[in-house]
N, C-alpha and C. Protein backbone atom coordinates (compact mmCIF):
# COMPACT_ATOMS: atom_id res chain seq x y z
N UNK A 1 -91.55 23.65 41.71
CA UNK A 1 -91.92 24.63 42.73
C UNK A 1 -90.87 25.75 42.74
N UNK A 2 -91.57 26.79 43.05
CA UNK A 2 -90.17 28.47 42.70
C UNK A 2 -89.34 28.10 43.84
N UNK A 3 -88.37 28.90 44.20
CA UNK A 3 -87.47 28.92 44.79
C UNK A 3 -88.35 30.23 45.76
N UNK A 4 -88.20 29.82 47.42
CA UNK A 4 -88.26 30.46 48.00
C UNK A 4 -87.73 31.66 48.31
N UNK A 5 -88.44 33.03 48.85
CA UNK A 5 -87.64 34.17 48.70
C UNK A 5 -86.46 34.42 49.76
N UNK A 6 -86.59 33.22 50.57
CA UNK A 6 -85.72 33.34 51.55
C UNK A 6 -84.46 32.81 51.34
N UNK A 7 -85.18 32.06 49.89
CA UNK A 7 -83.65 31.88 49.47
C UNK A 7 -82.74 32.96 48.38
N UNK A 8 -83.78 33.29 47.60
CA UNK A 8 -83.61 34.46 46.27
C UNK A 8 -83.25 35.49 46.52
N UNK A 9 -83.55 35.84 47.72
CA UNK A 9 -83.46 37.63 48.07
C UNK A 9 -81.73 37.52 49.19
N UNK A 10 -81.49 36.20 49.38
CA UNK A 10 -79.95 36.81 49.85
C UNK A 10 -79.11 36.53 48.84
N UNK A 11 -78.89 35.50 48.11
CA UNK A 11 -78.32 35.20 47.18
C UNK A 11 -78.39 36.64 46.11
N UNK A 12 -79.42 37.03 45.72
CA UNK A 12 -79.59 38.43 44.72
C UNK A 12 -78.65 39.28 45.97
N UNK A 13 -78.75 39.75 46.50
CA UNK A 13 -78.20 40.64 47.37
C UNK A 13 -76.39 40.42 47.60
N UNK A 14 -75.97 39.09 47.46
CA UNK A 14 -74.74 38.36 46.86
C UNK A 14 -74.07 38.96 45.01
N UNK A 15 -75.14 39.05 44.21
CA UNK A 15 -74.98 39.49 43.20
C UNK A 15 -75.17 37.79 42.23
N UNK A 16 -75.87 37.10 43.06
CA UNK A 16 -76.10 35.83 41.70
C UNK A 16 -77.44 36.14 40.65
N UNK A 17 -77.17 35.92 39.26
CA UNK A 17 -77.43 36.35 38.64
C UNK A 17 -78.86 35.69 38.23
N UNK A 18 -78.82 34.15 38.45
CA UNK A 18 -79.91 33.10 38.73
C UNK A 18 -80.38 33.93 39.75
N UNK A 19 -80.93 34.66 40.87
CA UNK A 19 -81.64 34.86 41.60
C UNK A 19 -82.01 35.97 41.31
N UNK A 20 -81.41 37.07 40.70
CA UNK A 20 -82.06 38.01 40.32
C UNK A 20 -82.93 37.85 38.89
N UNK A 21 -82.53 36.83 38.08
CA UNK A 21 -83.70 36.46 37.21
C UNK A 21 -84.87 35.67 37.40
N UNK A 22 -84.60 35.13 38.58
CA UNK A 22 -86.01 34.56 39.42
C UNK A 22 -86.80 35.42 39.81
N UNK A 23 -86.55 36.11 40.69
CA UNK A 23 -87.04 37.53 41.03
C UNK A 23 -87.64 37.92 40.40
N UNK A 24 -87.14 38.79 39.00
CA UNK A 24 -87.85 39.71 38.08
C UNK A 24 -88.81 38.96 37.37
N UNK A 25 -88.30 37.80 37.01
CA UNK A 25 -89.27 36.59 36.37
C UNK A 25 -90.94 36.56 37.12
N UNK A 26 -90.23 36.19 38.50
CA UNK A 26 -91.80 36.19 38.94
C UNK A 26 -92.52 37.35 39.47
N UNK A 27 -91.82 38.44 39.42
CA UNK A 27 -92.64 40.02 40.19
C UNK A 27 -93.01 40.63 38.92
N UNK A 28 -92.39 40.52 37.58
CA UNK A 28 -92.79 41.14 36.63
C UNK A 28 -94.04 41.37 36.19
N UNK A 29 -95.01 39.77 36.15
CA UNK A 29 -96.26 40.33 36.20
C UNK A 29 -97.23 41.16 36.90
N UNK A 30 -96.65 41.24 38.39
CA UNK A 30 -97.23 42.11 39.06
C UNK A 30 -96.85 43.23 38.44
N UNK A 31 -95.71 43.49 38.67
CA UNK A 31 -95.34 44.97 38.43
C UNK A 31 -96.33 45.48 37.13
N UNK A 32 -96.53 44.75 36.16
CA UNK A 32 -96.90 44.81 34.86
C UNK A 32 -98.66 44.99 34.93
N UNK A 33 -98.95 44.36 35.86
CA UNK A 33 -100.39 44.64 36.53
C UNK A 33 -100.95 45.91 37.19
N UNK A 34 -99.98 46.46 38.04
CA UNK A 34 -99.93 47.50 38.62
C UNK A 34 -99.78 48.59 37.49
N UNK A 35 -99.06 48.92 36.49
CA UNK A 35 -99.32 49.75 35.51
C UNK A 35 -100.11 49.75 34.65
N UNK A 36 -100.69 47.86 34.33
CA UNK A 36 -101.96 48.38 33.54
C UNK A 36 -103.50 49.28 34.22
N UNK A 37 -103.07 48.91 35.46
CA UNK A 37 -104.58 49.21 36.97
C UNK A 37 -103.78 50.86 36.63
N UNK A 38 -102.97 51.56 36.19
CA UNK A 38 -102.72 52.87 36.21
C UNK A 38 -102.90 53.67 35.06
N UNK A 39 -103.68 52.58 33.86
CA UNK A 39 -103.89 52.86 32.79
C UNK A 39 -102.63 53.97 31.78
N UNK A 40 -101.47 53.52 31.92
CA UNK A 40 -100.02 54.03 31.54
C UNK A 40 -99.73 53.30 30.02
N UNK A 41 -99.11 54.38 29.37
CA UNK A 41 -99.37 54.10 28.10
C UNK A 41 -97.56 52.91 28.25
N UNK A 42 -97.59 51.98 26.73
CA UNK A 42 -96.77 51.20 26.81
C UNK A 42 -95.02 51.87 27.05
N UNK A 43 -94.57 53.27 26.98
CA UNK A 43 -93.86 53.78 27.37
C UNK A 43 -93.62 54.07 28.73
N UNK A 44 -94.15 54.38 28.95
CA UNK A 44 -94.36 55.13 30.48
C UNK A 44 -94.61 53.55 31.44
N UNK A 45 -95.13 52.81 31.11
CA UNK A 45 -94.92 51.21 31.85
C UNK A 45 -93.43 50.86 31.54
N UNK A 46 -92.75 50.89 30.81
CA UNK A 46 -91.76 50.61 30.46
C UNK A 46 -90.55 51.20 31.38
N UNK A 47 -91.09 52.47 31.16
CA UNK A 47 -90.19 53.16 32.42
C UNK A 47 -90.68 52.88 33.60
N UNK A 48 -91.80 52.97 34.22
CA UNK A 48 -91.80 52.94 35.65
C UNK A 48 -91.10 51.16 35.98
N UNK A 49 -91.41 50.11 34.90
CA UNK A 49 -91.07 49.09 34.98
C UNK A 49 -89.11 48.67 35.51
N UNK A 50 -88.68 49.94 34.45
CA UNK A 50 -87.12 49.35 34.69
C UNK A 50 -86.99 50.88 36.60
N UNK A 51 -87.64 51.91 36.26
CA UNK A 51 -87.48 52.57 37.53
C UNK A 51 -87.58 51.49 38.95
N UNK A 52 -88.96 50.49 38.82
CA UNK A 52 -89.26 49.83 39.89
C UNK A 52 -87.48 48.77 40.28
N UNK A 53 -87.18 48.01 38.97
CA UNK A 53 -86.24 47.14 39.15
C UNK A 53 -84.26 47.81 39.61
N UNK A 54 -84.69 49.09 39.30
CA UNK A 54 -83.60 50.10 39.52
C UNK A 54 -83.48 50.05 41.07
N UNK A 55 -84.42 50.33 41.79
CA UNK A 55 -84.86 50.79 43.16
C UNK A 55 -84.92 49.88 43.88
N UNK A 56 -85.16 48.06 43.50
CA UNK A 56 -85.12 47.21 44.01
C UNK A 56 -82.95 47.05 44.21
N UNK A 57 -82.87 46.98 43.06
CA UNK A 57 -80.85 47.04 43.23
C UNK A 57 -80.51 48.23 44.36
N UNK A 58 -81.08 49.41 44.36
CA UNK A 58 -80.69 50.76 45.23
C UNK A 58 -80.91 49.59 46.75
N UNK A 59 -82.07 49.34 47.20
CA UNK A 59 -82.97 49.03 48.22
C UNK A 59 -82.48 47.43 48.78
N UNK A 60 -82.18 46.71 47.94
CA UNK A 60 -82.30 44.95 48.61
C UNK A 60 -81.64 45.14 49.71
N UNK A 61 -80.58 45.71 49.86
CA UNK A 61 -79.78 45.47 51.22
C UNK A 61 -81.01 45.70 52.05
N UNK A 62 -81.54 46.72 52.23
CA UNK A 62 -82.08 47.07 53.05
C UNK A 62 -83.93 46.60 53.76
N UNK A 63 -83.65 45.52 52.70
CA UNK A 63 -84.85 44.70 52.64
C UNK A 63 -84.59 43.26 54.29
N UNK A 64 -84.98 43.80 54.90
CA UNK A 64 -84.33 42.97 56.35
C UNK A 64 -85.37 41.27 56.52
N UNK A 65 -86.27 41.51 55.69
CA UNK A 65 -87.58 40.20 55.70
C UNK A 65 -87.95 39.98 53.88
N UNK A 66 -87.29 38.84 53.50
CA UNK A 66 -87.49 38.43 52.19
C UNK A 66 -88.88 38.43 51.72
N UNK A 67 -89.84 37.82 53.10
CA UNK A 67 -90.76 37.83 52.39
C UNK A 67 -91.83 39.10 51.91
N UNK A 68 -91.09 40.10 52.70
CA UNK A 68 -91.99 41.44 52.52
C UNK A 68 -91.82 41.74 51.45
N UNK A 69 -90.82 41.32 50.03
CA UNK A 69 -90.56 42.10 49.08
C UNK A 69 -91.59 41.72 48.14
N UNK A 70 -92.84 41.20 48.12
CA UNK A 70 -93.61 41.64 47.28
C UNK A 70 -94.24 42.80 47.19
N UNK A 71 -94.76 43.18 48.96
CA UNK A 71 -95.27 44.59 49.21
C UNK A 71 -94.53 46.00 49.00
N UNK A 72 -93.44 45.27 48.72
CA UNK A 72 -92.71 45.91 48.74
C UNK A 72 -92.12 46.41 47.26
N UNK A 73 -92.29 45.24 46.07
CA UNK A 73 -92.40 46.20 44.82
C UNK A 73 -93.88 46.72 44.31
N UNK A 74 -94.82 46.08 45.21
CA UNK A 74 -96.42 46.48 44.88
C UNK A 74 -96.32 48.11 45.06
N UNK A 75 -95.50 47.98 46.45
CA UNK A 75 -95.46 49.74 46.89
C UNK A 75 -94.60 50.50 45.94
N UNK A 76 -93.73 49.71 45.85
CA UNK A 76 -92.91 50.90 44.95
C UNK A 76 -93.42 50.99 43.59
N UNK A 77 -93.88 50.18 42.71
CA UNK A 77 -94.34 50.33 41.79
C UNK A 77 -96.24 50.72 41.57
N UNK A 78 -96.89 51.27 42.49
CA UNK A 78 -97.45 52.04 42.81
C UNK A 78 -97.41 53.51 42.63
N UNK A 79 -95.79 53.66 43.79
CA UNK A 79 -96.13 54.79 44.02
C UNK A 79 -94.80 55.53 42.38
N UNK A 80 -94.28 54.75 41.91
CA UNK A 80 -94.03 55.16 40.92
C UNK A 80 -95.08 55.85 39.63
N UNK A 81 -95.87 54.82 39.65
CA UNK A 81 -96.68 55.21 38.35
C UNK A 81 -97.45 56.55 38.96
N UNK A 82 -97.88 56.58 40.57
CA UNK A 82 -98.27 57.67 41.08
C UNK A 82 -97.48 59.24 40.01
N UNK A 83 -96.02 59.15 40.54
CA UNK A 83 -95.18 60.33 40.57
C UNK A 83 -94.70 60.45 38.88
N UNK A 84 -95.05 59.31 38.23
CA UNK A 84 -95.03 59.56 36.72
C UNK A 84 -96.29 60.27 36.30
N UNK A 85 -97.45 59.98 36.82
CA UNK A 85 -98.66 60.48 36.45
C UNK A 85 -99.27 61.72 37.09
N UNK A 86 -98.50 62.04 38.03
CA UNK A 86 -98.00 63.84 38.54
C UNK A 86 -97.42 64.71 37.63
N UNK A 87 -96.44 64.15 37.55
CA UNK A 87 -95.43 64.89 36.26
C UNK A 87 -95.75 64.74 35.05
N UNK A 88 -96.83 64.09 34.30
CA UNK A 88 -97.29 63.94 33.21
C UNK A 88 -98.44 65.02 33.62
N UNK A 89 -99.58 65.14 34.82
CA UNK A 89 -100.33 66.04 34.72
C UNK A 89 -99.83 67.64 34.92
N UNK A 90 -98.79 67.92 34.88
CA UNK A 90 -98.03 69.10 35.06
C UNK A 90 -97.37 69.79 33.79
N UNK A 91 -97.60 68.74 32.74
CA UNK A 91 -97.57 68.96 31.30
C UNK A 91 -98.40 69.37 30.39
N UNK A 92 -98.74 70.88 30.32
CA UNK A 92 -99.17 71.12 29.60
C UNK A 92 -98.82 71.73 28.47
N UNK A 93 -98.78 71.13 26.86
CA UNK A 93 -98.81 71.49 25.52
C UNK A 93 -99.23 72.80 24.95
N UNK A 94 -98.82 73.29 24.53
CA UNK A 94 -99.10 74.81 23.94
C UNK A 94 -98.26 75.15 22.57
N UNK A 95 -98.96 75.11 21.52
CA UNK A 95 -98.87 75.46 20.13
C UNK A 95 -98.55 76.95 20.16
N UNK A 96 -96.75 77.23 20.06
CA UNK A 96 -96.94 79.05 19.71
C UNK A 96 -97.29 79.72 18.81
N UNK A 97 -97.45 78.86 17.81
CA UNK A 97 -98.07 78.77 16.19
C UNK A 97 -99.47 79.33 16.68
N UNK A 98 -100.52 78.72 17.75
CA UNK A 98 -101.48 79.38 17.82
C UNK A 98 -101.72 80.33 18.11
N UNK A 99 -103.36 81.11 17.44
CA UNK A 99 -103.46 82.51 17.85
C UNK A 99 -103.80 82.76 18.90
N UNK A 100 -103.52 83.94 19.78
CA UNK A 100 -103.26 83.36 21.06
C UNK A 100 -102.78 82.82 21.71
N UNK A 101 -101.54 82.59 21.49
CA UNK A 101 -100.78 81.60 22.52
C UNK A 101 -100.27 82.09 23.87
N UNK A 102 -100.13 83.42 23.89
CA UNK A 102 -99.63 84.27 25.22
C UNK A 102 -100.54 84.07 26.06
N UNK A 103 -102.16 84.05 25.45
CA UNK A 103 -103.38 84.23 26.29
C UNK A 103 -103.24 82.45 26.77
N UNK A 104 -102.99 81.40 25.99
CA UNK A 104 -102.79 80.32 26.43
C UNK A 104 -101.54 79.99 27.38
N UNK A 105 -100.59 80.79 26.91
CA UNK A 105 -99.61 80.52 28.11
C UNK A 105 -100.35 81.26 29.28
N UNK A 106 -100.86 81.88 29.66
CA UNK A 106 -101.33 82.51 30.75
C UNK A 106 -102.41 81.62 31.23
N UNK A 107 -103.27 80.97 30.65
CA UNK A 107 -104.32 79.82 30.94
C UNK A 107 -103.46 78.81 31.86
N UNK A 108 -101.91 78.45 30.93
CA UNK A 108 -101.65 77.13 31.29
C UNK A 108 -101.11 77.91 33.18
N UNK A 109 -100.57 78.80 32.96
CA UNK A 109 -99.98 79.44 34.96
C UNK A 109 -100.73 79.43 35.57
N UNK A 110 -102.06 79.70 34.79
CA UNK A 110 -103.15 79.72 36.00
C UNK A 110 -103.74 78.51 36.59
N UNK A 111 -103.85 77.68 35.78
CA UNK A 111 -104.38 76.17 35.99
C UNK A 111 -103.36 75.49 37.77
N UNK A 112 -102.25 76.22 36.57
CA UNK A 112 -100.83 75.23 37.62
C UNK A 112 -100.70 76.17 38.57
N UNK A 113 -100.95 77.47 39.00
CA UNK A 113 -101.07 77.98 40.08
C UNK A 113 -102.31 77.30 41.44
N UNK A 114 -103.34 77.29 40.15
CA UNK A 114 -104.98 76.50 41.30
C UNK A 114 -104.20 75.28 41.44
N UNK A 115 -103.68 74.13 40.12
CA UNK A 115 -103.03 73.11 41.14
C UNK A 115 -102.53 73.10 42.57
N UNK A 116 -101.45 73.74 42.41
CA UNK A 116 -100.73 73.95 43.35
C UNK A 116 -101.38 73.82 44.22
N UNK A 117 -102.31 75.52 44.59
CA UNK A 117 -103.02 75.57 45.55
C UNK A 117 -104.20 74.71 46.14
N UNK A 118 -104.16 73.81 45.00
CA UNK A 118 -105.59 72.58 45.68
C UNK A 118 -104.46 71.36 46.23
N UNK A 119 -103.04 71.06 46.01
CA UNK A 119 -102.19 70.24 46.54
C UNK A 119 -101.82 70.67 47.66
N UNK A 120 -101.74 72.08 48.25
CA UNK A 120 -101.24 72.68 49.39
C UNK A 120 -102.43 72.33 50.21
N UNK A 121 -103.51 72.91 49.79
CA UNK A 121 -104.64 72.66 50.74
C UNK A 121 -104.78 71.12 51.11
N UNK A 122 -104.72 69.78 50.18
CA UNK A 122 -104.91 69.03 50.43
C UNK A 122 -103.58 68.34 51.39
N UNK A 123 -102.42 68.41 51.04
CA UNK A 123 -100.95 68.62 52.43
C UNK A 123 -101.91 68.79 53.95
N UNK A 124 -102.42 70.05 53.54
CA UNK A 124 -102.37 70.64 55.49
C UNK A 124 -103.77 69.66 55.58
N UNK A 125 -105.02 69.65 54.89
CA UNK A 125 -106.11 68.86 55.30
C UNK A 125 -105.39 67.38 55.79
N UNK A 126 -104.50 66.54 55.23
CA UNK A 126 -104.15 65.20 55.70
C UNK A 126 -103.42 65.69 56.73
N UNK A 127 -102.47 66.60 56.75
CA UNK A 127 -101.72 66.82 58.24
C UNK A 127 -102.38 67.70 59.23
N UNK A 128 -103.84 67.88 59.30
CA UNK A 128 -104.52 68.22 60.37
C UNK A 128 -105.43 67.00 60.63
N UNK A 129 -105.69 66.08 59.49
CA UNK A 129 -106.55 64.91 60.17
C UNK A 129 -105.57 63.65 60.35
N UNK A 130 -103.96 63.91 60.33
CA UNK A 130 -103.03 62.96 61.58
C UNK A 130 -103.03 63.50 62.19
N UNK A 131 -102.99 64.69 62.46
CA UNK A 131 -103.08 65.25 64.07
C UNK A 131 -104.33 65.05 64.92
N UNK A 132 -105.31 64.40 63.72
CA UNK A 132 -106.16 64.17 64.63
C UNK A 132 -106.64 62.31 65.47
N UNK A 133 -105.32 61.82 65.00
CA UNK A 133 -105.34 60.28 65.49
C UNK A 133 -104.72 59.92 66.17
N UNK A 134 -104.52 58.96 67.30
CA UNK A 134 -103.57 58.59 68.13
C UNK A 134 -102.25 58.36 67.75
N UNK A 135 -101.08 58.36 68.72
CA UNK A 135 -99.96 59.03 67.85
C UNK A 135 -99.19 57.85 67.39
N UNK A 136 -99.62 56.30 68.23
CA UNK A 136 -99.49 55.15 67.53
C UNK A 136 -99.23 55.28 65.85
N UNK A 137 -100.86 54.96 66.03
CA UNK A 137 -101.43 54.99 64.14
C UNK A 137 -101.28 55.82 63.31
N UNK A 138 -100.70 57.15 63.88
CA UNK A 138 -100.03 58.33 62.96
C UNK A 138 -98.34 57.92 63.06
N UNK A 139 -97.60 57.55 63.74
CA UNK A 139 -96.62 57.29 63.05
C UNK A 139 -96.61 55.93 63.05
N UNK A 140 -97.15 55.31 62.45
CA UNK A 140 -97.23 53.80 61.84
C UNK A 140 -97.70 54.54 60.10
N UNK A 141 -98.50 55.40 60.19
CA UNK A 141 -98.85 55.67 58.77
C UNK A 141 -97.85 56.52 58.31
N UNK A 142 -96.91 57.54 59.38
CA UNK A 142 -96.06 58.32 58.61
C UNK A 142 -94.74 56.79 58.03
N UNK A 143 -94.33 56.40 58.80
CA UNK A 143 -93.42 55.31 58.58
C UNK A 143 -93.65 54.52 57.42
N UNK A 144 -95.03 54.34 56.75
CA UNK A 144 -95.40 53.34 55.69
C UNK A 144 -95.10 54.45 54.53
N UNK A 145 -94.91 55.21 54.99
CA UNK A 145 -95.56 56.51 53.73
C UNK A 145 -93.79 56.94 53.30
N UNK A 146 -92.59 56.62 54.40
CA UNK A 146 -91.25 56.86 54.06
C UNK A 146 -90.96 56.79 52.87
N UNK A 147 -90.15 57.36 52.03
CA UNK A 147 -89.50 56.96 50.76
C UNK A 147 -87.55 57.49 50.97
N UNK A 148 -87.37 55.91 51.44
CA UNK A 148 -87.42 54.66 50.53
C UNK A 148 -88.23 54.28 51.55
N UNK A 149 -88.81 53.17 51.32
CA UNK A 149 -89.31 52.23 51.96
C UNK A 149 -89.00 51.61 53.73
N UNK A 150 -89.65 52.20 54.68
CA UNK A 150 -89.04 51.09 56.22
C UNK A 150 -89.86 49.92 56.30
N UNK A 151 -89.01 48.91 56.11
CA UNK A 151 -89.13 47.41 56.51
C UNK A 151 -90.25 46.81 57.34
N UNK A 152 -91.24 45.99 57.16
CA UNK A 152 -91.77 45.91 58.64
C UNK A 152 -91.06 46.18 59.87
N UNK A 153 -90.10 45.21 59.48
CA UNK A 153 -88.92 44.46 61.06
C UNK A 153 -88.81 46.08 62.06
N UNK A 154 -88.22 47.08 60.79
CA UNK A 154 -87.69 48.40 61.34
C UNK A 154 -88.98 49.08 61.88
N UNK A 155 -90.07 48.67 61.45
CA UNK A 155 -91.03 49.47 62.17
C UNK A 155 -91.64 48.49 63.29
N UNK A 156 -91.74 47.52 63.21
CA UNK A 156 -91.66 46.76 64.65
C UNK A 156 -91.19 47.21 65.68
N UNK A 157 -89.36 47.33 65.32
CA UNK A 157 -88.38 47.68 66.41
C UNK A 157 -88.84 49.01 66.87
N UNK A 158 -89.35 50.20 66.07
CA UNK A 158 -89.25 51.11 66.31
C UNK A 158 -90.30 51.75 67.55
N UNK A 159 -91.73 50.66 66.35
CA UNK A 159 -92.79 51.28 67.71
C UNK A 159 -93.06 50.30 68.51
N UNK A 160 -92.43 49.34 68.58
CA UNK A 160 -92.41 48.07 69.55
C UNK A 160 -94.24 47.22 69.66
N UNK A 161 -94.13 46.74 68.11
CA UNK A 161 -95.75 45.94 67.98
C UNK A 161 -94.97 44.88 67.09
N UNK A 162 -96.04 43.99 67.33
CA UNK A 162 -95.35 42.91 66.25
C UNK A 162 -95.68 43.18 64.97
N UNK A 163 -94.97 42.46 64.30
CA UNK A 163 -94.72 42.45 62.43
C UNK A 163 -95.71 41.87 62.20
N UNK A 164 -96.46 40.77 62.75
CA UNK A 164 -98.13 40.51 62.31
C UNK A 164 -99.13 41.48 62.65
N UNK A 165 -98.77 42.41 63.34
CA UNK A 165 -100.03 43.10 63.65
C UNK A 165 -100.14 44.73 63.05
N UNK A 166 -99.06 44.67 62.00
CA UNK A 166 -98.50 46.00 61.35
C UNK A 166 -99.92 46.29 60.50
N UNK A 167 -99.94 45.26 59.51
CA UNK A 167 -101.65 45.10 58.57
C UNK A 167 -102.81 45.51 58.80
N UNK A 168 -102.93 45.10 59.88
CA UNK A 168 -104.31 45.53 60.86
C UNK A 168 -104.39 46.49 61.09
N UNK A 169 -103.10 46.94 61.52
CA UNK A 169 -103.53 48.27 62.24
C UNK A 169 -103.13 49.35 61.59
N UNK A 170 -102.87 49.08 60.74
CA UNK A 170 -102.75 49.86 59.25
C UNK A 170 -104.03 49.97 58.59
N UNK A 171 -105.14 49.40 58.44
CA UNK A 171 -106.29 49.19 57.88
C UNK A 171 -107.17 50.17 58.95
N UNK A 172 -106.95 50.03 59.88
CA UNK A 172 -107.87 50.29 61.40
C UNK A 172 -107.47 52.22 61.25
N UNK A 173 -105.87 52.51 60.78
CA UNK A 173 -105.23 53.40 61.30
C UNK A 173 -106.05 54.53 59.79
N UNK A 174 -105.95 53.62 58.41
CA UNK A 174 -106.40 54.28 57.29
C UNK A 174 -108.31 54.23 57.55
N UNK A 175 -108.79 53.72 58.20
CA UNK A 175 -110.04 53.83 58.34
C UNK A 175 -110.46 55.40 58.98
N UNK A 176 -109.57 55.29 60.37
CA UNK A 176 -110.16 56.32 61.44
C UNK A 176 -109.57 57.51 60.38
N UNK A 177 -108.62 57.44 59.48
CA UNK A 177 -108.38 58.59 59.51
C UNK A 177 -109.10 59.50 58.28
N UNK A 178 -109.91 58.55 57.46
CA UNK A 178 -110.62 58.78 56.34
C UNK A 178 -112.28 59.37 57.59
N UNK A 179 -112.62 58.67 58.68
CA UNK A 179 -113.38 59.36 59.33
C UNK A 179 -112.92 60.86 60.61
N UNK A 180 -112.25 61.12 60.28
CA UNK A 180 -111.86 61.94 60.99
C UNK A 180 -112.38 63.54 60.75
N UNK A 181 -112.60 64.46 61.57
CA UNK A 181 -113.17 65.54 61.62
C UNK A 181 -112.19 66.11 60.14
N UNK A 182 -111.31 66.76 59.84
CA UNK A 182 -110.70 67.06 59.22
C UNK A 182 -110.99 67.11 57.33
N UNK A 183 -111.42 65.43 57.39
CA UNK A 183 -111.76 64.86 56.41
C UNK A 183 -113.04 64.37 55.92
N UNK A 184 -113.43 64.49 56.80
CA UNK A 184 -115.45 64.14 56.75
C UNK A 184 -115.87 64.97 56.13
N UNK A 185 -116.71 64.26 55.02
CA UNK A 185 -117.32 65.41 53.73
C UNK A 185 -117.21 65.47 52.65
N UNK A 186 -115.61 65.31 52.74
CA UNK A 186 -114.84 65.16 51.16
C UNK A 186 -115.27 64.26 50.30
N UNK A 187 -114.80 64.35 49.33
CA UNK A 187 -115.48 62.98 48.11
C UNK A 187 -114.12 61.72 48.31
N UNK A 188 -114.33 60.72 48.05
CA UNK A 188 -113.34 59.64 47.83
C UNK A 188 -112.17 59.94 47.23
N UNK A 189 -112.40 60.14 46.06
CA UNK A 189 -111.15 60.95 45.23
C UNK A 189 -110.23 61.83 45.94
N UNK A 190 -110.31 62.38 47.34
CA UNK A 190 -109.77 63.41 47.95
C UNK A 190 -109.44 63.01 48.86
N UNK A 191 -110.05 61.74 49.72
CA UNK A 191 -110.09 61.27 50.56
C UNK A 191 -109.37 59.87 50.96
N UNK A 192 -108.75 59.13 49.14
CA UNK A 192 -108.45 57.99 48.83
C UNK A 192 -109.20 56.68 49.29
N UNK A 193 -110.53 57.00 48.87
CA UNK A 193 -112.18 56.26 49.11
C UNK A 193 -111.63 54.71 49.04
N UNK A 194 -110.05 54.74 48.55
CA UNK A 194 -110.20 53.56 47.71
C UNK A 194 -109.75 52.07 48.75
N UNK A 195 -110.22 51.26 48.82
CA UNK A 195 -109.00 50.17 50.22
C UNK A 195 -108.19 49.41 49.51
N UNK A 196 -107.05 49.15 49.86
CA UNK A 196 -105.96 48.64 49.15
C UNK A 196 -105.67 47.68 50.93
């Protein structure tokens, strides 16, 4: 039977070396799951892989409930492959060898200008449909959304609910806000259709 995290995650945080190879031992496949669900080529898993285990060494102190640290590299290694696959779509290739390439460098500003401007628009659309939710479930969602990471425990203390009832109302809080005036209409893709 594994070794409990309540035991692994203070001992790692000690610097024993047995507990941090327990750890990686058993989160690796997740982590490794989470980048194939991001369809990331075997490089770019590789990196977000040692980024995730980087951020866990930055972060353990601050990990106040052992057992949250699965959600807790699910999240981070999530939102990693997220911000790798930002910065990979912000790459665009251009041959100066080709004819035309000025007219293509001017293609590629324009693209990344409409980016921009469809990321700005989509900013103020999510921060007009938290403004449109009770201020509970808007800062319970700004708090999940922190980088680095706040703890359940710390968001317990903060908005004074219990640590079992964080889930729920996290689900309840991402529901209303996917129906919300703001956001009603949009396609999934815009809307993050998706439930996690």
């Amino acid at each position: 039977m594994p070794e409990p995290l309540s035991t692994l995650v203070p001992a790692a945080r000690e610097g024993d070396q047995h507990a941090w190879d327990a750890i990686v031992d058993r989160f690796l496949p997740l982590v490794g799951a989470i980048v194939r669900g991001h369809r990331l080529s075997e490089v770019d898993g590789d990196d977000v892989s040692q980024t995730v285990w980087l951020r866990l060494v930055e972060h353990l102190g601050d990990l106040r409930e052992p057992d949250a640290l699965p959600g807790w590299i699910r999240t981070t290694t999530r939102n990693e492959c997220l911000r790798l696959l930002a910065a990979r779509g912000r790459v665009r290739p251009v041959d100066p060898q080709e004819d035309g390439a000025a007219g293509g460098l001017d293609a590629v500003e324009d693209d990344v200008a409409g980016d921009d401007l469809l990321a700005a628009e989509r900013r103020q659309l999510l921060r007009d449909a938290l403004d449109e939710l009770p201020a509970g479930r808007r800062d319970l969602l700004l708090l999940l959304l922190e980088d680095p990471p706040v703890g359940y425990e710390e968001i317990s203390r903060r908005l004074g609910i219990p640590i079992g009832s964080i889930g729920p109302t996290r689900a309840r809080a991402l529901d209303q806000l996917r129906r919300t005036r703001s956001l009603r209409g949009l396609g999934p893709d815009l809307v993050g259709g998706e439930r996690s």
